[in-house]
PDB file of N, CA and C in Angstrom:
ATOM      1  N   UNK A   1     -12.897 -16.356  23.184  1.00  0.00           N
ATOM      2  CA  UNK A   1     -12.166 -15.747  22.105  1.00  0.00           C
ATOM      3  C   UNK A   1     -10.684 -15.755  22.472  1.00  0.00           C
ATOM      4  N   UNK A   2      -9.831 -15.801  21.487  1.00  0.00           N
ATOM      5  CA  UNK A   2      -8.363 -16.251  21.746  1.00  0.00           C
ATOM      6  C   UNK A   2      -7.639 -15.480  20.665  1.00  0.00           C
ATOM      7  N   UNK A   3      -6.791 -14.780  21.178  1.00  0.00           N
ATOM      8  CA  UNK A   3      -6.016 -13.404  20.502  1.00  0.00           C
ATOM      9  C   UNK A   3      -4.115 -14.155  20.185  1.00  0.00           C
ATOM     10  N   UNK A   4      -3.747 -13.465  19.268  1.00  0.00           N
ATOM     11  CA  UNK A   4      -2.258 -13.800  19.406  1.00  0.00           C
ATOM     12  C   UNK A   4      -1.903 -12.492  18.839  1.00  0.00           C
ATOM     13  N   UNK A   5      -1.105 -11.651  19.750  1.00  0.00           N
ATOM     14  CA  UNK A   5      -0.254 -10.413  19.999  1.00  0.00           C
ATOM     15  C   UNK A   5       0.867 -10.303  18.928  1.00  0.00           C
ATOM     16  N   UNK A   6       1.356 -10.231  17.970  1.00  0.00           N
ATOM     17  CA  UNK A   6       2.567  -9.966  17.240  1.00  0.00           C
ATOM     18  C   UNK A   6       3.189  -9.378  18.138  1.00  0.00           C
ATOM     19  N   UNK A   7       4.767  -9.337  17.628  1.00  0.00           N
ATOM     20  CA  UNK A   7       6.124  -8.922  18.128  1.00  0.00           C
ATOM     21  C   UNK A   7       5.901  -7.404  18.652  1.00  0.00           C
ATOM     22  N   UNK A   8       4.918  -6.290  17.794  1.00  0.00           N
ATOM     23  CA  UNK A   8       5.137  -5.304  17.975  1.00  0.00           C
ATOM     24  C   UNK A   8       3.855  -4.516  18.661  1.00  0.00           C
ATOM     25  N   UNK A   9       3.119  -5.986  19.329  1.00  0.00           N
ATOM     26  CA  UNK A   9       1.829  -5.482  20.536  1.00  0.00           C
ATOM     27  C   UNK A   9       2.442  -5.660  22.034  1.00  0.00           C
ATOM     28  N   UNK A  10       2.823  -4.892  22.534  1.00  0.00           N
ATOM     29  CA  UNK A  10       3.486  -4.816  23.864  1.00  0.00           C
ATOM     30  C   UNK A  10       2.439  -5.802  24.831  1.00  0.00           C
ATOM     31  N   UNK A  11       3.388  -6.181  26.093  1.00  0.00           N
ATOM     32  CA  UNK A  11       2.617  -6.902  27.200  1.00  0.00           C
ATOM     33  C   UNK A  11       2.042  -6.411  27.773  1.00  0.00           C
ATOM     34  N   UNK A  12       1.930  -4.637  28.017  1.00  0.00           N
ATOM     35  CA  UNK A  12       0.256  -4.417  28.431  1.00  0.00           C
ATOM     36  C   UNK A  12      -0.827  -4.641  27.780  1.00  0.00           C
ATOM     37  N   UNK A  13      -0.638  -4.578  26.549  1.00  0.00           N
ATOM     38  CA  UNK A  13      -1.988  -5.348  26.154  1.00  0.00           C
ATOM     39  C   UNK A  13      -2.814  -6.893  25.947  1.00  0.00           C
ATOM     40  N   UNK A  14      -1.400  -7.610  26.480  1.00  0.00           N
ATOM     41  CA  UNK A  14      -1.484  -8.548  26.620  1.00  0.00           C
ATOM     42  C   UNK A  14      -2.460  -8.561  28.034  1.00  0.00           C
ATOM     43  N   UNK A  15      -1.950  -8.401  29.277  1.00  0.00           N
ATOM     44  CA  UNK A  15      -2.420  -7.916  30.448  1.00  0.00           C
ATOM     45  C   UNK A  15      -4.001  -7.755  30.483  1.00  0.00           C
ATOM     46  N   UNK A  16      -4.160  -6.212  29.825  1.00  0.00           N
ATOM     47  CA  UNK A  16      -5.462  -5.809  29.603  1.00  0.00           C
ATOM     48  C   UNK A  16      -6.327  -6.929  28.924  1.00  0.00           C
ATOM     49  N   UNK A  17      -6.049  -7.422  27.666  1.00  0.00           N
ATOM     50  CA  UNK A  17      -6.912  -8.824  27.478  1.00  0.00           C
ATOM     51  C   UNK A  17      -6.620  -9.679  28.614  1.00  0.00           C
ATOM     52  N   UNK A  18      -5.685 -10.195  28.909  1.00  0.00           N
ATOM     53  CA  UNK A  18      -6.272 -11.464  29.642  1.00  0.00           C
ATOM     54  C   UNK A  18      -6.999 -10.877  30.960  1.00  0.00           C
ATOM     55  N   UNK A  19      -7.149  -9.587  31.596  1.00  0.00           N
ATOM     56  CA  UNK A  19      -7.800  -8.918  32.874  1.00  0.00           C
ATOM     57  C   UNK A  19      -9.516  -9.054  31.852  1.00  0.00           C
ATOM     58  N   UNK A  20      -9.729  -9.015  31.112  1.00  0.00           N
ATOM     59  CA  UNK A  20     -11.228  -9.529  30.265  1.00  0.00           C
ATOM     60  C   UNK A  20     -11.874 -10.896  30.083  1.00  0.00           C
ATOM     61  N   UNK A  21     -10.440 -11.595  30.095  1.00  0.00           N
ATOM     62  CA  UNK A  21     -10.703 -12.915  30.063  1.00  0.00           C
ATOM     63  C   UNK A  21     -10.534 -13.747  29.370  1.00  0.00           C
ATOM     64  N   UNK A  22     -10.440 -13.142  28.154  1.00  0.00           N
ATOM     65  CA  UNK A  22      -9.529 -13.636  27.131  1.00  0.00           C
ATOM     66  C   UNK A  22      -7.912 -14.203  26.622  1.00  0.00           C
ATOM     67  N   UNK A  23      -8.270 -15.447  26.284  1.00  0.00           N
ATOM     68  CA  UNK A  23      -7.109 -16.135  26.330  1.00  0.00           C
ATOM     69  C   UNK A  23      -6.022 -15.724  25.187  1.00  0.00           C
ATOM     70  N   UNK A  24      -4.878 -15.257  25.592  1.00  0.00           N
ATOM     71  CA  UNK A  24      -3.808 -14.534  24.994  1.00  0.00           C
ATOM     72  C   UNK A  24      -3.080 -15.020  24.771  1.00  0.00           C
ATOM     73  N   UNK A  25      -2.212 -14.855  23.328  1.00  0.00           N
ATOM     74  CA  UNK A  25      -0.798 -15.377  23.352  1.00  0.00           C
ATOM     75  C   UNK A  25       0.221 -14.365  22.619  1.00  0.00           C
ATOM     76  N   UNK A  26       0.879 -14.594  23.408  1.00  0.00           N
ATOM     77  CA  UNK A  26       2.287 -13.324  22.732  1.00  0.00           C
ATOM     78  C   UNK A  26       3.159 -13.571  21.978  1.00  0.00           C
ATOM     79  N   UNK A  27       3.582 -14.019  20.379  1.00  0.00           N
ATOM     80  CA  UNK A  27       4.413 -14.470  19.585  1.00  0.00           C
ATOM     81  C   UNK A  27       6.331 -14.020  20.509  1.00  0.00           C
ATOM     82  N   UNK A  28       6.144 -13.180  21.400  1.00  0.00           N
ATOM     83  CA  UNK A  28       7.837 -12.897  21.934  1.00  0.00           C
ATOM     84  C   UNK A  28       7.717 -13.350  23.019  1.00  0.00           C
ATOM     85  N   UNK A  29       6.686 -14.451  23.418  1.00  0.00           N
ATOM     86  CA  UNK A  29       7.114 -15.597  24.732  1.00  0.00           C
ATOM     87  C   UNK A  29       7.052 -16.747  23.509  1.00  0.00           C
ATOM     88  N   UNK A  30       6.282 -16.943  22.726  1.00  0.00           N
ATOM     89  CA  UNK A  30       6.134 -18.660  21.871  1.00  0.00           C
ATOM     90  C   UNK A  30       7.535 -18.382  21.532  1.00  0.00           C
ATOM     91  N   UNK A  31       7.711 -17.806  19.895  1.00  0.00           N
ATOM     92  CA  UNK A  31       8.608 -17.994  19.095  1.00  0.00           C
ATOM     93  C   UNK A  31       8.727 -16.394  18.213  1.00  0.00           C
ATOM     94  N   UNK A  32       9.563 -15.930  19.295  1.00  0.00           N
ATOM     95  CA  UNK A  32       9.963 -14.456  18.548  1.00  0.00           C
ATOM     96  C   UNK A  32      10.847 -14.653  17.479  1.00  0.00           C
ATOM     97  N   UNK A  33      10.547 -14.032  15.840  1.00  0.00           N
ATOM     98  CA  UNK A  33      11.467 -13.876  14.753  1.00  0.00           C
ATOM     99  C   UNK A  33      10.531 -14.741  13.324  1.00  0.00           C
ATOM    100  N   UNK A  34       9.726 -15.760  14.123  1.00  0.00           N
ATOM    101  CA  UNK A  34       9.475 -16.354  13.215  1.00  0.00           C
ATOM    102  C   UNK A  34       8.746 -15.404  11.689  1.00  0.00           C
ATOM    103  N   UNK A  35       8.369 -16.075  10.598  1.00  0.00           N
ATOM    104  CA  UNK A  35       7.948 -15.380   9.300  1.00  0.00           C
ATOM    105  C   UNK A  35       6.611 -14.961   9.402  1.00  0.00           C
ATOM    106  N   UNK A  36       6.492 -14.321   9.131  1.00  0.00           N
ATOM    107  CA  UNK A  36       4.670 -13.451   8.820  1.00  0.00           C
ATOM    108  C   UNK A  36       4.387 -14.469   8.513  1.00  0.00           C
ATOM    109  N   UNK A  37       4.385 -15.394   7.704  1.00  0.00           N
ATOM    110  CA  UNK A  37       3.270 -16.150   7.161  1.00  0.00           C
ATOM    111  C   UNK A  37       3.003 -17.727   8.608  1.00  0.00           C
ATOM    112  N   UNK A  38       4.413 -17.438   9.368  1.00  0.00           N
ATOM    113  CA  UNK A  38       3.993 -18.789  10.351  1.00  0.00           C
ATOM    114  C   UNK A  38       3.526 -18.449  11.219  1.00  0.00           C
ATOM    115  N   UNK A  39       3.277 -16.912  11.591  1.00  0.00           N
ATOM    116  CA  UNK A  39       2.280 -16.230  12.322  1.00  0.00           C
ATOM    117  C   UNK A  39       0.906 -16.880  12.384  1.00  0.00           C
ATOM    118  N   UNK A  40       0.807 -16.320  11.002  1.00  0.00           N
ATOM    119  CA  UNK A  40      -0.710 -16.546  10.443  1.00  0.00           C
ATOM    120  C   UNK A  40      -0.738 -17.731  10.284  1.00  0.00           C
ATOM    121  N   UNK A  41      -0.140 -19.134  10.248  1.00  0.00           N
ATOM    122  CA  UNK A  41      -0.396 -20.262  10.137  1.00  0.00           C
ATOM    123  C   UNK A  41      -0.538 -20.694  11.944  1.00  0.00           C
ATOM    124  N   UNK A  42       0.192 -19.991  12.783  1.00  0.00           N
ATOM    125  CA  UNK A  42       0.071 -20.469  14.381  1.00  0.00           C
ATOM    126  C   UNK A  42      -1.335 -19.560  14.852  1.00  0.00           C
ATOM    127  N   UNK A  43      -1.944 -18.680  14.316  1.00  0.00           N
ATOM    128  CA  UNK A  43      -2.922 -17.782  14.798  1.00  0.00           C
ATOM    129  C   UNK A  43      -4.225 -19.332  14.156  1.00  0.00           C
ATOM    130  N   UNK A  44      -4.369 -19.461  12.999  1.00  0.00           N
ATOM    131  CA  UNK A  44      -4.986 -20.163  12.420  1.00  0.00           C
ATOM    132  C   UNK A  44      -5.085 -21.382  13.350  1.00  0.00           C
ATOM    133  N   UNK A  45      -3.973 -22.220  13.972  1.00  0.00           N
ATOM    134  CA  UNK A  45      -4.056 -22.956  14.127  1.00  0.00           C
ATOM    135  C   UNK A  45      -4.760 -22.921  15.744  1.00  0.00           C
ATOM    136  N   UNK A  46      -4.285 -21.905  16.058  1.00  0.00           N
ATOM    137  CA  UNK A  46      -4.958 -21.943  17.497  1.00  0.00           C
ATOM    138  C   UNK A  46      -6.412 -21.271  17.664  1.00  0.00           C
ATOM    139  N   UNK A  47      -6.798 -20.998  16.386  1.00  0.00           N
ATOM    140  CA  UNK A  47      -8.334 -20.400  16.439  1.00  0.00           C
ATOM    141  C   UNK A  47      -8.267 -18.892  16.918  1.00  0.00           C
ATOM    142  N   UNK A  48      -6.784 -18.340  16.703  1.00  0.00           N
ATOM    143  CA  UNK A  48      -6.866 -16.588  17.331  1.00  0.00           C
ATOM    144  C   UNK A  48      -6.797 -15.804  15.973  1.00  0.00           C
ATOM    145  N   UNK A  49      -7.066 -14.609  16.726  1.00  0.00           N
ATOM    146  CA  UNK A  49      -7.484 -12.916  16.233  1.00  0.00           C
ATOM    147  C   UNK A  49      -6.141 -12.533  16.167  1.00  0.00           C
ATOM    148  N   UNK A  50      -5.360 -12.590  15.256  1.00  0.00           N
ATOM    149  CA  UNK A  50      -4.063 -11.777  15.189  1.00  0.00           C
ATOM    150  C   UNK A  50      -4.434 -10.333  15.541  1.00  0.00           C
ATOM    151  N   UNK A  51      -3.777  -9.626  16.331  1.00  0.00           N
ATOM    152  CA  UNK A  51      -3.709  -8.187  16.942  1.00  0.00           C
ATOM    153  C   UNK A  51      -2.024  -8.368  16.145  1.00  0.00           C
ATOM    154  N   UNK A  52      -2.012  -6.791  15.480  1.00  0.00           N
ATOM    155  CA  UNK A  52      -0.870  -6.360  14.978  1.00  0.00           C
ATOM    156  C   UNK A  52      -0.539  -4.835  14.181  1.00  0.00           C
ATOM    157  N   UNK A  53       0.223  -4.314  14.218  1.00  0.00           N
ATOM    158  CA  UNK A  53       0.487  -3.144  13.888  1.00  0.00           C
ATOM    159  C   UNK A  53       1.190  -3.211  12.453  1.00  0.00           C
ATOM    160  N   UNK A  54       1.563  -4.413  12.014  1.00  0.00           N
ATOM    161  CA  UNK A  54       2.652  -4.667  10.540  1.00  0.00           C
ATOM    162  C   UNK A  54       1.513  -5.091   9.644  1.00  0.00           C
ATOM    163  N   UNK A  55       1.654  -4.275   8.598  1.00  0.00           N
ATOM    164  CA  UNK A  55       0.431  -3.868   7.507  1.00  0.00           C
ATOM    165  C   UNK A  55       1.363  -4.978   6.546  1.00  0.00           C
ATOM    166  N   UNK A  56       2.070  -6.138   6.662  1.00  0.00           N
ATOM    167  CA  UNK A  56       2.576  -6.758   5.613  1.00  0.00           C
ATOM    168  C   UNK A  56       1.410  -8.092   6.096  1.00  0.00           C
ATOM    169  N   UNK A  57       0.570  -8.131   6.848  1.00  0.00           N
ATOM    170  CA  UNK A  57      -0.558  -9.164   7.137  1.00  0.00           C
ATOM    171  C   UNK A  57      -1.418  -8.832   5.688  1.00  0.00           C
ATOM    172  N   UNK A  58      -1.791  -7.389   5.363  1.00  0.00           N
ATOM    173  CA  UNK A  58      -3.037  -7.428   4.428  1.00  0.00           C
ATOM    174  C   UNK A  58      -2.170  -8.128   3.034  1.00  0.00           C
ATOM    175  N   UNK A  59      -1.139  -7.970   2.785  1.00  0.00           N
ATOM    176  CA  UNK A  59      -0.114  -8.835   1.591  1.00  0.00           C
ATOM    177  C   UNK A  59      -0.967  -9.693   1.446  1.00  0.00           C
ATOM    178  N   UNK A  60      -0.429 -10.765   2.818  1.00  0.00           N
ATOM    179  CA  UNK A  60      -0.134 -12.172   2.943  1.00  0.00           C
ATOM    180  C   UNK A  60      -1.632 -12.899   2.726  1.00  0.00           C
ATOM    181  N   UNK A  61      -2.648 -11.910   3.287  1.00  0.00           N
ATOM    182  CA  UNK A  61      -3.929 -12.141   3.246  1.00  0.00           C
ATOM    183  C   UNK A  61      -4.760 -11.458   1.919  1.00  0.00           C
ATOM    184  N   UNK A  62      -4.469 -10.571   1.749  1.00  0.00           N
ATOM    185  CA  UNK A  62      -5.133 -10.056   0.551  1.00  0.00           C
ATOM    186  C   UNK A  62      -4.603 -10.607  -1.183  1.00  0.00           C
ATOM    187  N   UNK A  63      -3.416 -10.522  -1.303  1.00  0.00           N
ATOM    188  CA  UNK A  63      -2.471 -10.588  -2.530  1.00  0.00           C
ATOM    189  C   UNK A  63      -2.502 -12.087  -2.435  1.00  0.00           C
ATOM    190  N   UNK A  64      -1.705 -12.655  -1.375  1.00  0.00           N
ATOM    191  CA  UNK A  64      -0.887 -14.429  -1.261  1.00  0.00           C
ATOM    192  C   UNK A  64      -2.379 -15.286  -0.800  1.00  0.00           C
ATOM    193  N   UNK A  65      -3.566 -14.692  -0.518  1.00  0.00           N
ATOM    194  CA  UNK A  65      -4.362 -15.737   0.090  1.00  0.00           C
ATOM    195  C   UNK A  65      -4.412 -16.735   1.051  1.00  0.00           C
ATOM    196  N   UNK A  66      -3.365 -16.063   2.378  1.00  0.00           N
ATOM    197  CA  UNK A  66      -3.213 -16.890   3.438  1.00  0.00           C
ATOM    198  C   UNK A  66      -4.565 -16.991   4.000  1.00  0.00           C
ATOM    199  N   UNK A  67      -4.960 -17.915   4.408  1.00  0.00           N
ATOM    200  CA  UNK A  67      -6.393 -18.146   5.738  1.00  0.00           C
ATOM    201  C   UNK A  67      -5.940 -17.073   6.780  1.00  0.00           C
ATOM    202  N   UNK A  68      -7.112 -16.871   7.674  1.00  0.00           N
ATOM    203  CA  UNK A  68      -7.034 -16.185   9.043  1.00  0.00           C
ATOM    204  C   UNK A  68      -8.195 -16.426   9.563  1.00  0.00           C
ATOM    205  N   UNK A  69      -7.809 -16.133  10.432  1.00  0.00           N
ATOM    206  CA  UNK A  69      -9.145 -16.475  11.866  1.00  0.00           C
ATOM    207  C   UNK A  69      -9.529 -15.027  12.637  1.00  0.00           C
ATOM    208  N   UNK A  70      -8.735 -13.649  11.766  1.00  0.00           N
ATOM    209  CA  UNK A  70      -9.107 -12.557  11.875  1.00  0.00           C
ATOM    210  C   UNK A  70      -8.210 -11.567  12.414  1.00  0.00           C
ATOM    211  N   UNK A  71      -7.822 -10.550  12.019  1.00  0.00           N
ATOM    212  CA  UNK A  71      -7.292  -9.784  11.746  1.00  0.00           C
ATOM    213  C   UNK A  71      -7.046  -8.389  12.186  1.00  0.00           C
ATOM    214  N   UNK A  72      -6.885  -8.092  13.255  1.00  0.00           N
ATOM    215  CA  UNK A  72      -7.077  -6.643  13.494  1.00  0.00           C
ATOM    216  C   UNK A  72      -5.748  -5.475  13.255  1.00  0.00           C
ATOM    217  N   UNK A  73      -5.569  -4.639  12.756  1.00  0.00           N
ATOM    218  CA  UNK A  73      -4.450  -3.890  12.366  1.00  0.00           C
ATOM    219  C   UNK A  73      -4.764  -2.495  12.616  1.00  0.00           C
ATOM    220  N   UNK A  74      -3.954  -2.236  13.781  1.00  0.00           N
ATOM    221  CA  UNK A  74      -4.050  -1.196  14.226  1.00  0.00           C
ATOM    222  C   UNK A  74      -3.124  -0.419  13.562  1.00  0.00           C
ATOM    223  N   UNK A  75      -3.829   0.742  12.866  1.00  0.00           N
ATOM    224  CA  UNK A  75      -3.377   1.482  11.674  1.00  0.00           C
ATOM    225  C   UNK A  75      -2.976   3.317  12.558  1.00  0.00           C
ATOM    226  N   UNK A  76      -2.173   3.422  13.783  1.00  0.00           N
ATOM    227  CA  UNK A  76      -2.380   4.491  14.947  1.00  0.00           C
ATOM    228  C   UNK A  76      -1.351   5.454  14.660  1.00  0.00           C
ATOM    229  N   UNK A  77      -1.569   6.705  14.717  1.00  0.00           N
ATOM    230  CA  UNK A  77      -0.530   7.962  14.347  1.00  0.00           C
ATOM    231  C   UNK A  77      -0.046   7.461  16.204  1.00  0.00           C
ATOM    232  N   UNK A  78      -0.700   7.191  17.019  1.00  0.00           N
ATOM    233  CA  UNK A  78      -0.038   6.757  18.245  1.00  0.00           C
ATOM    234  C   UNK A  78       0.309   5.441  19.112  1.00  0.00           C
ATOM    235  N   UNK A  79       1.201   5.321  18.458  1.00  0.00           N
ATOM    236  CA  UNK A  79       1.448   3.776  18.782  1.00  0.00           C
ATOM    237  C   UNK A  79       2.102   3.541  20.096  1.00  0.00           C
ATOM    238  N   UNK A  80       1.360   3.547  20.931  1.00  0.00           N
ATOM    239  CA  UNK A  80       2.034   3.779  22.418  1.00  0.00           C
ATOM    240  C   UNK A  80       0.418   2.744  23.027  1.00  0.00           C
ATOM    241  N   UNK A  81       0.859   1.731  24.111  1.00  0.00           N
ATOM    242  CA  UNK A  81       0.284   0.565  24.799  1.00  0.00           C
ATOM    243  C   UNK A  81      -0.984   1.660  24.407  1.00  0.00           C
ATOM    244  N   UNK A  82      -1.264   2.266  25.607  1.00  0.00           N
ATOM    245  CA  UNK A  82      -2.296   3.238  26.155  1.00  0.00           C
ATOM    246  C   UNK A  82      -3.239   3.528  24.622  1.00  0.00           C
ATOM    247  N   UNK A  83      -2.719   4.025  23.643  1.00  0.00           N
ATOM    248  CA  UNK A  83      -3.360   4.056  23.106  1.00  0.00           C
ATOM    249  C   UNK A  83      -3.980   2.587  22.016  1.00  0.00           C
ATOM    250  N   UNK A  84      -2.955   1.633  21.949  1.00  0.00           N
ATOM    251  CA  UNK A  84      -3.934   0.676  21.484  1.00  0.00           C
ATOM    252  C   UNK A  84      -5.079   0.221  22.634  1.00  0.00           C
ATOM    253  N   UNK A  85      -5.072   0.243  23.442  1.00  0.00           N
ATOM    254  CA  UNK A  85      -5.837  -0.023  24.514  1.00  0.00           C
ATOM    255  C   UNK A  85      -7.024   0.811  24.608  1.00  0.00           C
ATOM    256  N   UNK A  86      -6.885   1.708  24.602  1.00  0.00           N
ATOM    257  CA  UNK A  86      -8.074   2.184  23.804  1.00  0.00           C
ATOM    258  C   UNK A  86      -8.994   2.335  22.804  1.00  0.00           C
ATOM    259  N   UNK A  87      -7.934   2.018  21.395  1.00  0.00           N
ATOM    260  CA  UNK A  87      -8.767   1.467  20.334  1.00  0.00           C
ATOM    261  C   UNK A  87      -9.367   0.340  20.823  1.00  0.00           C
ATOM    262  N   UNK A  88      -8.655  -0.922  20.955  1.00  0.00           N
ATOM    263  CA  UNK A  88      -9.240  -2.077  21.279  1.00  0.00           C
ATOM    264  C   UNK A  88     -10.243  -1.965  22.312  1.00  0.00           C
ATOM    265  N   UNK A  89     -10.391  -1.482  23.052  1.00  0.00           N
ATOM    266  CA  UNK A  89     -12.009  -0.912  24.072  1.00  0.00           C
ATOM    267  C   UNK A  89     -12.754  -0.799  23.111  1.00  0.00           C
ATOM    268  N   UNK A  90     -12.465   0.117  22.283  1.00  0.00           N
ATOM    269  CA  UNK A  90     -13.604   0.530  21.324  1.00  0.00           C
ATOM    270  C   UNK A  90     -14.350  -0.710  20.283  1.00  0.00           C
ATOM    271  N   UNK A  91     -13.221  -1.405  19.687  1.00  0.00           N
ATOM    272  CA  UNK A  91     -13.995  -2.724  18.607  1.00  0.00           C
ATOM    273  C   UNK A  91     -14.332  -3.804  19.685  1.00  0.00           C
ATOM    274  N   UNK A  92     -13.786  -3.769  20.868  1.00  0.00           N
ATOM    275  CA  UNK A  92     -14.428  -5.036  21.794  1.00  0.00           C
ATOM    276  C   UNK A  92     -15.829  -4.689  22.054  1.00  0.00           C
ATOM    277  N   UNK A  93     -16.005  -3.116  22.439  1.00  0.00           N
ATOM    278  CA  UNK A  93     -17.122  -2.647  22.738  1.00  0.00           C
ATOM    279  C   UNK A  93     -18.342  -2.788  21.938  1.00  0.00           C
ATOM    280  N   UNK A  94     -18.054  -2.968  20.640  1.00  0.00           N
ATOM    281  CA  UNK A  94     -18.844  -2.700  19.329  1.00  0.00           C
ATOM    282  C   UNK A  94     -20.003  -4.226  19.373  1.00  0.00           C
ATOM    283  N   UNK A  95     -18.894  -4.971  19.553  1.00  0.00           N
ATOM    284  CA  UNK A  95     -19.564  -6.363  19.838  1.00  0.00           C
ATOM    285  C   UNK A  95     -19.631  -7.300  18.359  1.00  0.00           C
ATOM    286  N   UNK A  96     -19.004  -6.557  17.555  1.00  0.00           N
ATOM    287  CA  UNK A  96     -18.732  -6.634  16.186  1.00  0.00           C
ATOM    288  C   UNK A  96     -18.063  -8.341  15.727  1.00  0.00           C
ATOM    289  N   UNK A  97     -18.174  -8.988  14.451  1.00  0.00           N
ATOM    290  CA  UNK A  97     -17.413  -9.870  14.292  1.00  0.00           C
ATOM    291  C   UNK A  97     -16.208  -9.385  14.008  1.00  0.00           C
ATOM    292  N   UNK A  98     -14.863 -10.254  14.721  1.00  0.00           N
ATOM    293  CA  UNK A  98     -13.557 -10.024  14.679  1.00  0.00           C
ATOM    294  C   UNK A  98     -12.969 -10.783  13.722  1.00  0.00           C
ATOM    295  N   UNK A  99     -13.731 -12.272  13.110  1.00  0.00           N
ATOM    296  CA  UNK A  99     -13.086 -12.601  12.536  1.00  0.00           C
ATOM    297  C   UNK A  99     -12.676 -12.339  10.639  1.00  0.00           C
ATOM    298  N   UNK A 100     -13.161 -10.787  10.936  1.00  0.00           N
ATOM    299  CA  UNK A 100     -12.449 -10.456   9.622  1.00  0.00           C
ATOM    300  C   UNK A 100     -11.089  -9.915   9.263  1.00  0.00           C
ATOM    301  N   UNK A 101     -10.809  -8.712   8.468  1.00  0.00           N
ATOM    302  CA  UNK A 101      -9.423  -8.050   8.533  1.00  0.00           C
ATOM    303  C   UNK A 101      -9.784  -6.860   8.819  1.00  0.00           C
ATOM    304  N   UNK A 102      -9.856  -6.230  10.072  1.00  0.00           N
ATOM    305  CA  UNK A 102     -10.471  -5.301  10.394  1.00  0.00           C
ATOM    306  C   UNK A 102      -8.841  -3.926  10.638  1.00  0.00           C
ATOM    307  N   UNK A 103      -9.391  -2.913  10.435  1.00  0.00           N
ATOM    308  CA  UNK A 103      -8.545  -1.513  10.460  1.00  0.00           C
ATOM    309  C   UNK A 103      -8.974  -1.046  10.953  1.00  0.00           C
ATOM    310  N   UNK A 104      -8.069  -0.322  11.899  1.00  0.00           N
ATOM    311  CA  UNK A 104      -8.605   0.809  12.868  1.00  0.00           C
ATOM    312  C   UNK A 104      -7.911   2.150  13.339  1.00  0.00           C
ATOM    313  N   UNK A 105      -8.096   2.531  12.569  1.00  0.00           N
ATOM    314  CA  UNK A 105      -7.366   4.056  12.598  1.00  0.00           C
ATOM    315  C   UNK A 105      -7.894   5.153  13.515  1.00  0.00           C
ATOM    316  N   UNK A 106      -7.504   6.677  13.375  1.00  0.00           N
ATOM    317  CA  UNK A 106      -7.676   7.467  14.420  1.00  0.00           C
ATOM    318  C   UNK A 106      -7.381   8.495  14.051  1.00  0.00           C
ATOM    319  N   UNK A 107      -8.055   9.675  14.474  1.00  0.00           N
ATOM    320  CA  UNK A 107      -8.000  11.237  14.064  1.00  0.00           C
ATOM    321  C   UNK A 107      -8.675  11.529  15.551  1.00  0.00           C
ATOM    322  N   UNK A 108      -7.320  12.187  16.000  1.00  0.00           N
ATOM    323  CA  UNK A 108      -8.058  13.622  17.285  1.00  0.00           C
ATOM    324  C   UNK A 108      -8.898  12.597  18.193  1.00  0.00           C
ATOM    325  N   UNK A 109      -8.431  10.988  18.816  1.00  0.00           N
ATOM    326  CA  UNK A 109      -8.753  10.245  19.389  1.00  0.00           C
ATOM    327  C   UNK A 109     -10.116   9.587  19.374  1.00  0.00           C
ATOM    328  N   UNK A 110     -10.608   9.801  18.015  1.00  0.00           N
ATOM    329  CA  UNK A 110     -11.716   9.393  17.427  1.00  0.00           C
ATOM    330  C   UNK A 110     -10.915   7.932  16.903  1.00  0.00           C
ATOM    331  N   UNK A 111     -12.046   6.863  16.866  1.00  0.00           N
ATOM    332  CA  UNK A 111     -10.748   5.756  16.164  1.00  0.00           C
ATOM    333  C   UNK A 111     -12.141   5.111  15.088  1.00  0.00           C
ATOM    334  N   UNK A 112     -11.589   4.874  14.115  1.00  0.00           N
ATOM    335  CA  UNK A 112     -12.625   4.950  12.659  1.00  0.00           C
ATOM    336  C   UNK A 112     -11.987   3.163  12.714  1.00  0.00           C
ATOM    337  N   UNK A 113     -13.315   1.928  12.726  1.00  0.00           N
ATOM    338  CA  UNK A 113     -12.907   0.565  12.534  1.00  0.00           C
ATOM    339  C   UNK A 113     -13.360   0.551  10.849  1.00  0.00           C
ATOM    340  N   UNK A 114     -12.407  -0.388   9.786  1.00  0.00           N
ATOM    341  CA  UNK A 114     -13.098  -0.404   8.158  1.00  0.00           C
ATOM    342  C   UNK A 114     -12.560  -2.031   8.452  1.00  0.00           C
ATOM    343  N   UNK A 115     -13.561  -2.372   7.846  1.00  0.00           N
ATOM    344  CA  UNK A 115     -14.005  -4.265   7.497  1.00  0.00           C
ATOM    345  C   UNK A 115     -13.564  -3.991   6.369  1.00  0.00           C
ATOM    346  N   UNK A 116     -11.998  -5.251   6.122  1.00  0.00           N
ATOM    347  CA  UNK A 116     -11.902  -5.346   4.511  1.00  0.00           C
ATOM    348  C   UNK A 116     -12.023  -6.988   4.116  1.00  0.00           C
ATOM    349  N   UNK A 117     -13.018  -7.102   3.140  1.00  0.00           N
ATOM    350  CA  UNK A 117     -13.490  -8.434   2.787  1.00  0.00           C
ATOM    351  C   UNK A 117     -12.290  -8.810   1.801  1.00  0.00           C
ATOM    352  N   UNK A 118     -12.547 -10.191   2.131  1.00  0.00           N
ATOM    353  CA  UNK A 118     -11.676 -11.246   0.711  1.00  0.00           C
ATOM    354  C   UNK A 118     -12.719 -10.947  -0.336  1.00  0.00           C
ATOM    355  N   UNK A 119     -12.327 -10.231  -1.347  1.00  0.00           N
ATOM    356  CA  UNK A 119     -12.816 -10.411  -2.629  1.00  0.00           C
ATOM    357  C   UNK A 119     -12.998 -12.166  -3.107  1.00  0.00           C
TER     358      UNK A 119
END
């Protein structure tokens, strides 16, 4: 499985995936600045799981009908490494398919995953 980190997933979590084994890529070593949508066209192309915190992915994917190879959007009242790192324990743990547009939110360190389908 092969992940690509947006601008605003720090390099510990980069770290923590690749310490799993998973092959990582960080859009602010490739090509920091580029457009949401060449994101999702370089995630696509390399067969990765966009990891990202910028809710302008469900747009591009829901509204504009960009492709993806899957989606995770960490939706966190705590946006600090530590705590995505913990969500992400949790949907790796699940064993779940990733390659949808998956949300993952959190109340009182409970973290709630919602599958949203392409209509």
């Amino acid at each position: 499985m092969k992940f690509l980190l947006d601008e605003n997933i720090g390099n510990k979590i980069a770290t923590f995936l690749r310490s799993l084994g998973y092959i990582t890529y960080r859009l602010r070593e490739i090509n920091p600045g580029i457009e949401d949508y060449e994101v999702l066209n370089f995630a696509v192309s390399q067969d990765a799981i966009l990891i990202t915190s910028d809710k302008d992915f469900g747009e591009l994917v829901f509204k504009e009908g960009f492709p993806h190879r899957g989606i995770i959007f960490l939706r966190l009242n705590d946006q600090s490494s530590e705590n995505k790192i913990r969500a992400l324990k949790v949907i790796l743990s699940r064993k779940r398919n990733l390659k949808d547009f998956l949300v993952i939110t959190e109340q009182e360190k409970t973290y709630k995953v919602r599958v949203r389908k392409i209509n």
